[in-house]
Protein backbone atom coordinates (compact mmCIF):
# COMPACT_ATOMS: atom_id res chain seq x y z
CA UNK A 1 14.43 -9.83 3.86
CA UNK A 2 15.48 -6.12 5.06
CA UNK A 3 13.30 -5.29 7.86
CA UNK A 4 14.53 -1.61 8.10
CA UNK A 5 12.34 1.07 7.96
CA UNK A 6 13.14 3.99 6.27
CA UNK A 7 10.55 6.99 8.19
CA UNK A 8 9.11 9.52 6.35
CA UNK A 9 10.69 13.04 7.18
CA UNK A 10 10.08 16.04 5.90
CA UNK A 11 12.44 18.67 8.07
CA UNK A 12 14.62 20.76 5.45
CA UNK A 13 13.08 19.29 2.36
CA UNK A 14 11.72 21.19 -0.27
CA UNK A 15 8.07 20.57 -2.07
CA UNK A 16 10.09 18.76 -5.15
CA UNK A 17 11.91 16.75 -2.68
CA UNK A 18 8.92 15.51 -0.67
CA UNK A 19 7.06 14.62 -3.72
CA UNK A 20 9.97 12.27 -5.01
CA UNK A 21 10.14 10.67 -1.54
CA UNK A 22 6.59 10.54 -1.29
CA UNK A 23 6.64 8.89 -4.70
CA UNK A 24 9.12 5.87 -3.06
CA UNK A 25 7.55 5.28 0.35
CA UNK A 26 3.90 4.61 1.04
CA UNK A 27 2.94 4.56 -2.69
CA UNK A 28 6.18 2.71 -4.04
CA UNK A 29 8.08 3.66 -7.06
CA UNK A 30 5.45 1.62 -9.82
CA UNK A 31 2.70 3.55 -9.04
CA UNK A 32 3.74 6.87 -8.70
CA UNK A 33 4.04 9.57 -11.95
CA UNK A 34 6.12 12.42 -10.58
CA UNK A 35 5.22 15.78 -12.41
CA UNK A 36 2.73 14.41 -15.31
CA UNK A 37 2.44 16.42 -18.43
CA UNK A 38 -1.47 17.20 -20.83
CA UNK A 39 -1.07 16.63 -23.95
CA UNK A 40 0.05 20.66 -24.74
CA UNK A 41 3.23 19.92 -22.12
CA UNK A 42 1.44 21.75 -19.47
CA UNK A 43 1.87 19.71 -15.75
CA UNK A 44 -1.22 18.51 -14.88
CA UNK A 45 0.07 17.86 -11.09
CA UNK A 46 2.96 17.39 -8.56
CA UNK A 47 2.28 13.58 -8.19
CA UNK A 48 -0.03 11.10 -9.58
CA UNK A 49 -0.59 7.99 -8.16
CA UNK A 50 -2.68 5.37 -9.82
CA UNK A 51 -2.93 2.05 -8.07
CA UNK A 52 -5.11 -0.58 -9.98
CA UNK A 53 -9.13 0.96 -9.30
CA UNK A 54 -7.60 4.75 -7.37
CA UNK A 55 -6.48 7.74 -8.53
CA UNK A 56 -4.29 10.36 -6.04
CA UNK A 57 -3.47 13.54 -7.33
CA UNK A 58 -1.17 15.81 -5.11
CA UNK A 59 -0.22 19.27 -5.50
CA UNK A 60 2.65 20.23 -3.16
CA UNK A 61 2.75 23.95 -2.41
CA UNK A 62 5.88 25.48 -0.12
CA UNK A 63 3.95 28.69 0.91
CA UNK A 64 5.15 31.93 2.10
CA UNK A 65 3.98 33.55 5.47
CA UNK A 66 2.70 36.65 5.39
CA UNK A 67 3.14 39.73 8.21
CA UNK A 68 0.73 38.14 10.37
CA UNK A 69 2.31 34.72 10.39
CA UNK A 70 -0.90 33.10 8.17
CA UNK A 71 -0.99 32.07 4.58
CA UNK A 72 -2.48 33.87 1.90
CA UNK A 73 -5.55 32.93 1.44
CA UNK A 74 -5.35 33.70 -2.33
CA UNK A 75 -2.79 31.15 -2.20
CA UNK A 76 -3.98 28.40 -0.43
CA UNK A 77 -7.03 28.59 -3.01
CA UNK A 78 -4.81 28.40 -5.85
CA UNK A 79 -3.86 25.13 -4.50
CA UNK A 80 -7.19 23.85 -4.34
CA UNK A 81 -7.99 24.84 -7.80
CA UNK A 82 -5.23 23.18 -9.75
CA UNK A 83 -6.24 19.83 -7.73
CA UNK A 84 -10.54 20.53 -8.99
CA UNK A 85 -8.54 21.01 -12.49
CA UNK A 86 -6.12 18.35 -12.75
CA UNK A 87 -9.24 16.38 -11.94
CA UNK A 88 -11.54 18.20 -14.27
CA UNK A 89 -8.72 17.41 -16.80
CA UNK A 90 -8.30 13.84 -16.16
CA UNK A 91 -12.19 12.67 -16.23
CA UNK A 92 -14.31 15.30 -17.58
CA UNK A 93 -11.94 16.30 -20.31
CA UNK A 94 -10.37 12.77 -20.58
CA UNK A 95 -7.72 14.69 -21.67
CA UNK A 96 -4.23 12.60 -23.07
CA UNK A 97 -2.44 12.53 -19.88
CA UNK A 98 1.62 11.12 -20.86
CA UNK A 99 2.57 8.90 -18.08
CA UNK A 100 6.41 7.98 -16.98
CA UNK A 101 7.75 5.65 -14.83
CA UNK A 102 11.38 4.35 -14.38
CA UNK A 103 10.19 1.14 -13.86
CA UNK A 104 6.61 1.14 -16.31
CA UNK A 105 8.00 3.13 -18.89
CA UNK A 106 5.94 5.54 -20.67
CA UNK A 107 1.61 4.92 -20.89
CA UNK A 108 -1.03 6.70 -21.20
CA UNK A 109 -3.74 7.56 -18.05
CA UNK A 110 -7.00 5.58 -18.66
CA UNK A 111 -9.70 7.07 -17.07
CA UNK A 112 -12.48 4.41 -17.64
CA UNK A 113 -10.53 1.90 -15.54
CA UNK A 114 -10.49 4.62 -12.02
CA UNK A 115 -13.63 4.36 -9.51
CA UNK A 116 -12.07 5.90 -6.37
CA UNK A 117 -10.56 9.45 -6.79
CA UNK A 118 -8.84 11.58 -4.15
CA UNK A 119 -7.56 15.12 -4.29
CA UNK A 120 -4.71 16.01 -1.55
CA UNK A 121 -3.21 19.34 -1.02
CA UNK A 122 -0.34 19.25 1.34
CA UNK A 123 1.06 22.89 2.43
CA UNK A 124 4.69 23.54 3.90
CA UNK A 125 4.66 26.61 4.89
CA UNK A 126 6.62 26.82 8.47
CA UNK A 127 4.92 28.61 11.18
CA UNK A 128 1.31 28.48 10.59
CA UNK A 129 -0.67 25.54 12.22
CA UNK A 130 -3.00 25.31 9.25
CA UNK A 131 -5.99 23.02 9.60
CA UNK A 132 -8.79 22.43 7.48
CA UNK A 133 -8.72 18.68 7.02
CA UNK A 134 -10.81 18.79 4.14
CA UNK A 135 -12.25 21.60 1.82
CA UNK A 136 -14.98 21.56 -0.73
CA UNK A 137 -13.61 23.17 -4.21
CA UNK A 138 -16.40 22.53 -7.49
CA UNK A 139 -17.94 19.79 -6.01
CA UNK A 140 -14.86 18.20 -5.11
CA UNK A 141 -13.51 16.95 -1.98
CA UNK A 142 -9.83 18.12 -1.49
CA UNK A 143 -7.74 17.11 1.80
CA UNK A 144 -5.58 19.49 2.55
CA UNK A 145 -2.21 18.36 4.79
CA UNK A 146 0.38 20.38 7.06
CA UNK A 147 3.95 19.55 6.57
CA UNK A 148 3.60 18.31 10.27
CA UNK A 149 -0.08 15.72 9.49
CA UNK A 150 1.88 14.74 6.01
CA UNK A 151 4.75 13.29 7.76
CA UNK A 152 2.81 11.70 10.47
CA UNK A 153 0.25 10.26 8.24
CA UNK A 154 2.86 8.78 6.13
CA UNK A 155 4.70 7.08 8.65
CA UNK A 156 1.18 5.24 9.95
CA UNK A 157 -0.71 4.56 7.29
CA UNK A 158 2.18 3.93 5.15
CA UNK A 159 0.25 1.29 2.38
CA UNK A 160 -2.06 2.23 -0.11
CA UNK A 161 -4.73 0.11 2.04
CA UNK A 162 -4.48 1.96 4.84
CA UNK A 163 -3.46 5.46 3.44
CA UNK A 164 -7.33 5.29 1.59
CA UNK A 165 -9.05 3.70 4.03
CA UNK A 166 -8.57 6.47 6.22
CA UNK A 167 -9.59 9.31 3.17
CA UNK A 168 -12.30 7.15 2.65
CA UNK A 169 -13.95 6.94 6.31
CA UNK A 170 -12.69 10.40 6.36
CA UNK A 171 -14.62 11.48 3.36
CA UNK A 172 -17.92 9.38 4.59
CA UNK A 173 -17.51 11.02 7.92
CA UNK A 174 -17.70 14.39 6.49
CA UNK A 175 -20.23 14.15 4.00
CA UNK A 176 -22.75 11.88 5.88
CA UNK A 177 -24.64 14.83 7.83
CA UNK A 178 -24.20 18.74 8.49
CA UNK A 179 -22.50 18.53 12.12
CA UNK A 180 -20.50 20.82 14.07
CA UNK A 181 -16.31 19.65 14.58
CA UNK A 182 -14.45 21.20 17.13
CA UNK A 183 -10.57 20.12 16.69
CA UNK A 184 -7.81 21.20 19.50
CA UNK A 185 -4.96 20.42 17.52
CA UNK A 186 -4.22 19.49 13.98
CA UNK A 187 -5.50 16.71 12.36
CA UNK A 188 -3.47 14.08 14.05
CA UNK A 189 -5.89 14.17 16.45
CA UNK A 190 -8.24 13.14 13.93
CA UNK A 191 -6.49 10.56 13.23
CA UNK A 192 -6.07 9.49 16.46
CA UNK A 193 -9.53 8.88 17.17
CA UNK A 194 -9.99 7.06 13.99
CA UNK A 195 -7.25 4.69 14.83
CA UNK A 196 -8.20 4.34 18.67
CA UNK A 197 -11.70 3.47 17.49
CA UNK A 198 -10.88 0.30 15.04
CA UNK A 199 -10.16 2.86 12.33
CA UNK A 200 -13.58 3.64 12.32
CA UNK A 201 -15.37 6.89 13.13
CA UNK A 202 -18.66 5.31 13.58
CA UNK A 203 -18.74 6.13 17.11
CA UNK A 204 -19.67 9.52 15.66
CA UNK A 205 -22.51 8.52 12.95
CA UNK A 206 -25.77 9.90 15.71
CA UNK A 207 -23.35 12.76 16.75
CA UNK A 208 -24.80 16.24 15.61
CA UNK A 209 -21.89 18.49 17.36
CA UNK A 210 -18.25 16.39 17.85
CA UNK A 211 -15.46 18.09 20.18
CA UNK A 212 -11.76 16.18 19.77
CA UNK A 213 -9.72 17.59 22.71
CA UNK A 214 -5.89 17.86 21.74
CA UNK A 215 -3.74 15.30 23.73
CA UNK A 216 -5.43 12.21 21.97
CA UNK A 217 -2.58 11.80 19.51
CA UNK A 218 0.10 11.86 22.40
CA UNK A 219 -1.18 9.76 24.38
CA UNK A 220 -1.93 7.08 21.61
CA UNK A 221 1.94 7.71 21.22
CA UNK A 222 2.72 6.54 25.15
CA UNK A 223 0.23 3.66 24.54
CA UNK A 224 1.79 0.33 25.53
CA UNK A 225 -0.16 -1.08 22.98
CA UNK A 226 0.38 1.37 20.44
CA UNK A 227 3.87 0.99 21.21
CA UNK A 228 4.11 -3.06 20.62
CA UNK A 229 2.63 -2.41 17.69
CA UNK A 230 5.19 -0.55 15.96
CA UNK A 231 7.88 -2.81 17.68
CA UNK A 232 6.19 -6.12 15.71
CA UNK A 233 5.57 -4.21 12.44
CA UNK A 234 9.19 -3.80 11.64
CA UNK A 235 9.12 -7.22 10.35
CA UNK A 236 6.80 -6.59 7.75
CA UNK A 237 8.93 -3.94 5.51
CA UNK A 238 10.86 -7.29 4.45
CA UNK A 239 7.45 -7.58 2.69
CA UNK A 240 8.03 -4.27 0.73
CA UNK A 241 11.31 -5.39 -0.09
CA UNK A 242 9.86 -8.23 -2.01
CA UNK A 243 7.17 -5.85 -3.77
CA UNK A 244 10.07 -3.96 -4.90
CA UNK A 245 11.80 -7.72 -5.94
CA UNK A 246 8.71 -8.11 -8.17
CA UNK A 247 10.18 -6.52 -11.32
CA UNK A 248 13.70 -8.52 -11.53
CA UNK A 249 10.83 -12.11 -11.05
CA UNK A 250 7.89 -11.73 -13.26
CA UNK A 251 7.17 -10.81 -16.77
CA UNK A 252 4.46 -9.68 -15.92
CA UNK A 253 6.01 -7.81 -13.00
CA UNK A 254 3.27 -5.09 -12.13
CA UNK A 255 0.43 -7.28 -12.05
CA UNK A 256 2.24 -9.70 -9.84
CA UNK A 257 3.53 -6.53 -7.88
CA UNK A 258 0.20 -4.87 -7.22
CA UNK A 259 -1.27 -7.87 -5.85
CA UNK A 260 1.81 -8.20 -3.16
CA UNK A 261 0.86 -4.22 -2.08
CA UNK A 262 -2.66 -5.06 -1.85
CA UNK A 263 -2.43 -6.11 1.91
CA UNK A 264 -2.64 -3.50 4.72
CA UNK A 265 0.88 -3.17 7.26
CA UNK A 266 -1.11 -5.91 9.43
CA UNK A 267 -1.47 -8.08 6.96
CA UNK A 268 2.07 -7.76 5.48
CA UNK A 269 3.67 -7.97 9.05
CA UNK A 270 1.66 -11.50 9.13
CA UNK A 271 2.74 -12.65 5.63
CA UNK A 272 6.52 -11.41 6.56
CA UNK A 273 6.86 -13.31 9.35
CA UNK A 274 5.46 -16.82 7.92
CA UNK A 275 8.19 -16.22 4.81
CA UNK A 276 10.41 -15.48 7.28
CA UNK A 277 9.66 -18.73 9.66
CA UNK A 278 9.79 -20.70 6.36
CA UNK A 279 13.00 -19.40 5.62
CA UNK A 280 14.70 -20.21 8.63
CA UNK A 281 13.15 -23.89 8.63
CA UNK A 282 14.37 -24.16 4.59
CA UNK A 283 17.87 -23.13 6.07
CA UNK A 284 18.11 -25.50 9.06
CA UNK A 285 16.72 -28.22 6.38
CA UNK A 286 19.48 -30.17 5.52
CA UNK A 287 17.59 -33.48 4.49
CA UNK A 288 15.79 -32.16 0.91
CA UNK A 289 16.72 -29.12 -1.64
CA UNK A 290 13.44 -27.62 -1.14
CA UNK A 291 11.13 -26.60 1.12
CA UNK A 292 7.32 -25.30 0.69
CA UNK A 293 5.12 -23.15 2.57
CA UNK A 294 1.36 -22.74 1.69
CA UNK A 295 -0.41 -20.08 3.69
CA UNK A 296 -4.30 -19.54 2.93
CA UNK A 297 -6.12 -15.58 3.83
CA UNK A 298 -9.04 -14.28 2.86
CA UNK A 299 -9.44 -14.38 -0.69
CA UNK A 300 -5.94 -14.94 -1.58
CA UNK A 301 -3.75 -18.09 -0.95
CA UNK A 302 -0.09 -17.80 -0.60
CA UNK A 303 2.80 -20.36 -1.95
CA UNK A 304 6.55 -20.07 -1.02
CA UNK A 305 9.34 -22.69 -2.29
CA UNK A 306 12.75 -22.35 -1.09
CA UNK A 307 15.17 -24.49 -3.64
CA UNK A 308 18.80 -24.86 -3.59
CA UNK A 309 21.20 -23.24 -6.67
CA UNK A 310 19.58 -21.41 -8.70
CA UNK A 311 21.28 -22.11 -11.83
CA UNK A 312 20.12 -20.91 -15.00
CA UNK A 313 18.50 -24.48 -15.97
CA UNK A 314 17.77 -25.31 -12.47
CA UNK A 315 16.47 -21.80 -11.82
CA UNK A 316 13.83 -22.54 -15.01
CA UNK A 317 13.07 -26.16 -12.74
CA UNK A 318 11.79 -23.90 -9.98
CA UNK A 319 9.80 -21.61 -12.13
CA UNK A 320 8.05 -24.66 -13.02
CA UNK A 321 7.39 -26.24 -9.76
CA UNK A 322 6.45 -22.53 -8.38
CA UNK A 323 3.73 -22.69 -10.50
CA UNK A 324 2.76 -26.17 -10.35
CA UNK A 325 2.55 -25.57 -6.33
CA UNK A 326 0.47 -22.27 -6.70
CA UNK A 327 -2.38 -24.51 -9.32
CA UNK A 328 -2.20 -27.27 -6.69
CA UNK A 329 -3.23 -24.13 -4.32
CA UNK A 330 -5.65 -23.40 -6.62
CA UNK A 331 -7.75 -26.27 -6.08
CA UNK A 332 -6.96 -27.07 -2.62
CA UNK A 333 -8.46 -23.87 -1.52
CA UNK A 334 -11.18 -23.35 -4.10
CA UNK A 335 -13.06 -20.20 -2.14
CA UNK A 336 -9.55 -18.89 -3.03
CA UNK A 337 -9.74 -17.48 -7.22
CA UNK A 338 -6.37 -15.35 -6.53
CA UNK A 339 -2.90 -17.57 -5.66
CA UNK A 340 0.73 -15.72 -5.37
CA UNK A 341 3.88 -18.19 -5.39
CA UNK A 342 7.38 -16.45 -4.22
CA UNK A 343 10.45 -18.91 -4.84
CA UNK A 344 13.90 -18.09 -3.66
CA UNK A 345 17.01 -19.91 -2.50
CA UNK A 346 16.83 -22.36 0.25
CA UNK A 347 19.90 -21.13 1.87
CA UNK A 348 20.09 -17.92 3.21
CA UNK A 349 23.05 -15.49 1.28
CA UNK A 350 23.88 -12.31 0.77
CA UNK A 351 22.21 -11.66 -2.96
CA UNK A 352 19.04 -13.55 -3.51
CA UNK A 353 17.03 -14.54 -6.90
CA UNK A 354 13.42 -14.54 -7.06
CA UNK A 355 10.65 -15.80 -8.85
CA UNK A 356 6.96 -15.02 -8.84
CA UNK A 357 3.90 -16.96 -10.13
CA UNK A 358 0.12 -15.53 -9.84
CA UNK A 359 -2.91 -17.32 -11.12
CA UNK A 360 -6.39 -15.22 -11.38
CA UNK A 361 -8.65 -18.18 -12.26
CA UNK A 362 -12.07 -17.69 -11.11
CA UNK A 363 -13.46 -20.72 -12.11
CA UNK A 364 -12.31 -24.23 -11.48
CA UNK A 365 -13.44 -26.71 -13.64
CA UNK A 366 -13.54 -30.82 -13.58
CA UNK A 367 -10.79 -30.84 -16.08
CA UNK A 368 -8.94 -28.84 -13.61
CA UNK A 369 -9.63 -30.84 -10.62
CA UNK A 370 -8.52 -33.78 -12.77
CA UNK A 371 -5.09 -32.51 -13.74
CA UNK A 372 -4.17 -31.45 -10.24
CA UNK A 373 -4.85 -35.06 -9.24
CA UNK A 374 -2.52 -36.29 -11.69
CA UNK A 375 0.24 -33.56 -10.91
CA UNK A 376 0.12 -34.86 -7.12
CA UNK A 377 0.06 -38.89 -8.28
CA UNK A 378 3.25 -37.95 -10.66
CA UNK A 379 5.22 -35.27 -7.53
CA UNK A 380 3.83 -36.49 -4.25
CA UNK A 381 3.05 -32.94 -3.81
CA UNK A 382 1.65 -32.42 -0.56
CA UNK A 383 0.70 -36.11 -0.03
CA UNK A 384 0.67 -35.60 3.85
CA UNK A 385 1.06 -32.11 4.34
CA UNK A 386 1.35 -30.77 7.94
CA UNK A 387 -1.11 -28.16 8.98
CA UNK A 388 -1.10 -25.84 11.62
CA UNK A 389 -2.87 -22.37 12.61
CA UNK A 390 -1.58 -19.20 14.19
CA UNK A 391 -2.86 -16.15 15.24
CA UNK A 392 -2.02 -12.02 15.32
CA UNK A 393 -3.17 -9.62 16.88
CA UNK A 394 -2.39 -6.35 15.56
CA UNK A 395 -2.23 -4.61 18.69
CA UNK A 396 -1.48 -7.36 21.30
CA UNK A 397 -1.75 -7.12 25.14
């Protein structure tokens, strides 16, 4: 698994070039639509991304300064409006929206299938400290980014999880009551507080006037804690490596992919370092040709099987036995309706294979209770399994 991290910068890059990047970072490559077109081959918006349930439209706008350093106002609301009327155009209209990926293909936006819909303006204009944080344009709520906040946004919440649960308690935050926000600084500091406080700004629900003094982002920075943090995250971009895997494994790639991108950089630092233990123990194995791994969260259960060469019939035998480990899963967890399997080669090497098995099944009947029972009397799967716990804190001591 690569491990490398590949931050987020946006010094010297024009707005097409920060869309495209933004388009193969935080949101990955499969759900990102760079430039879509309306049906009369007007763009609708820089960037769409569409991630199972959520919709993010960005419009990218590299402004101009004017005598007095600022940007034009008449400018800056321009910006606004084409994000109220790519929306207006997506679920109002329900207009034919072309879709192109170079992974997908070409689709079609389906509107009925969105409940979550966010509106992001990011400005890169050098020299003005704009901050807003979030404007109000026909009803709609827009966030509107500095180049500086874009970059430093991306490169902490850098998952769909966390990228919209922050717009989301954001959002809440703002629209709960009429209160009075003083900000010294951009909205970093925002940010700060909301990740200082269990990314959370309840602390503020009672709060009718809220002043956020300016050195709360820097000193998060020098934060021991903060600073362990990032150190034990690097592990989990091997995770994103194997999202990005998903579509040389599956048939049904995206499905199997967006379920992989579901968890938050916690969560995938967790699940990268039990593939990663259960790699290394598969590669010191020299008694069997495979090895398994089965890893149980909340709501999801997680199978890996490491098996020697992968040969094209062989490589079919491990399909097989992916997925008859992932339905064994199935009914050994049963609070569990969701079970991903990852297969790969035993033995570490420089070019891997991988295969990928996910079963939705939210019921679990007697007939299949029955057949897993025979599947472990024919394998010995998991006849005396050993079990052991471990913990993670995401911010340890």
């Amino acid at each position: 698994m690569n491990d490398t991290k590949h931050y987020f910068q946006l010094k010297g890059k024009n707005a097409e070039k920060i869309v495209h990047d933004l388009s193969l970072k935080t949101f990955m490559i499969d759900w990102c639509y760079l430039n879509p077109m309306i049906k009369s081959g007007k763009e609708l918006c820089d960037l769409l991304v569409v991630f199972d349930n959520i919709v993010i439209v960005w419009q990218v706008k590299d402004l101009k300064l004017d005598r007095n350093g600022k940007y034009k106002k008449s400018e800056v609301d321009k910006n606004l409006r084409q994000l109220a009327g790519a929306r207006r155009q997506l679920f109002d209209l329900k207009k034919k929206i072309k879709l192109c990926n170079p992974r997908r293909g070409k689709d079609f936006f389906d509107p009925s299938a969105i409940s979550e819909i966010y509106l992001i303006s990011v400005l890169l204009g050098e020299g003005e400290d704009y901050y807003s944080a979030l404007e109000k344009i026909k009803d709609c709520d827009v966030h509107v980014f500095s180049r500086s906040f874009t970059q430093i946004v991306l490169n902490e919440l850098d998952t769909i999880s966390d990228f919209c649960d922050y717009l989301r308690a954001k959002e809440k935050f703002f629209s709960e009551k009429k209160r009075s926000l003083i900000v010294v600084g951009g909205e970093e500091e925002l940010l700060g507080v909301y990740i200082r406080e269990g990314r959370s700004f309840g602390q503020f629900e009672k709060a009718d006037k809220v002043f956020i003094e300016g050195v709360i982002w820097e000193s998060l920075q020098k934060d021991k804690r903060f600073i362990k943090k990032k150190e034990l995250d690097k592990i989990s971009y091997g995770w994103d490596s194997i999202i990005n895997r998903a579509h040389e494994g599956s048939s049904k790639y995206e499905i199997v992919a967006r379920e992989l991108a579901r968890p938050s950089r916690f969560e995938r630092r967790y699940l990268s370092k039990v593939f990663m233990d259960a790699h290394v123990k598969a590669h010191e194995d020299n008694k069997t040709d495979l090895f398994r791994r089965m890893m149980p969260t909340d709501g999801v259960t997680y199978c890996f099987l490491f098996a020697d060469d992968p040969k094209p019939d062989i490589r079919e035998q491990r399909k097989a036995m992916l997925f008859a480990i992932c339905y064994f899963a199935r009914g050994k967890f049963p609070k569990n309706k969701k079970v991903i399997g990852i297969a790969t080669e035993k033995k570490f090497r420089p070019i891997c294979s991988y295969d990928f098995v996910l079963i939705d099944k939210p019921e679990w009947t007697e007939e299949d209770k029955k057949r897993v029972k025979q599947l472990q009397a024919e394998t010995s799967m998991f006849v005396n399994p050993v079990v052991a716990e471990a913990h993670e804190d995401e911010y340890p001591d």
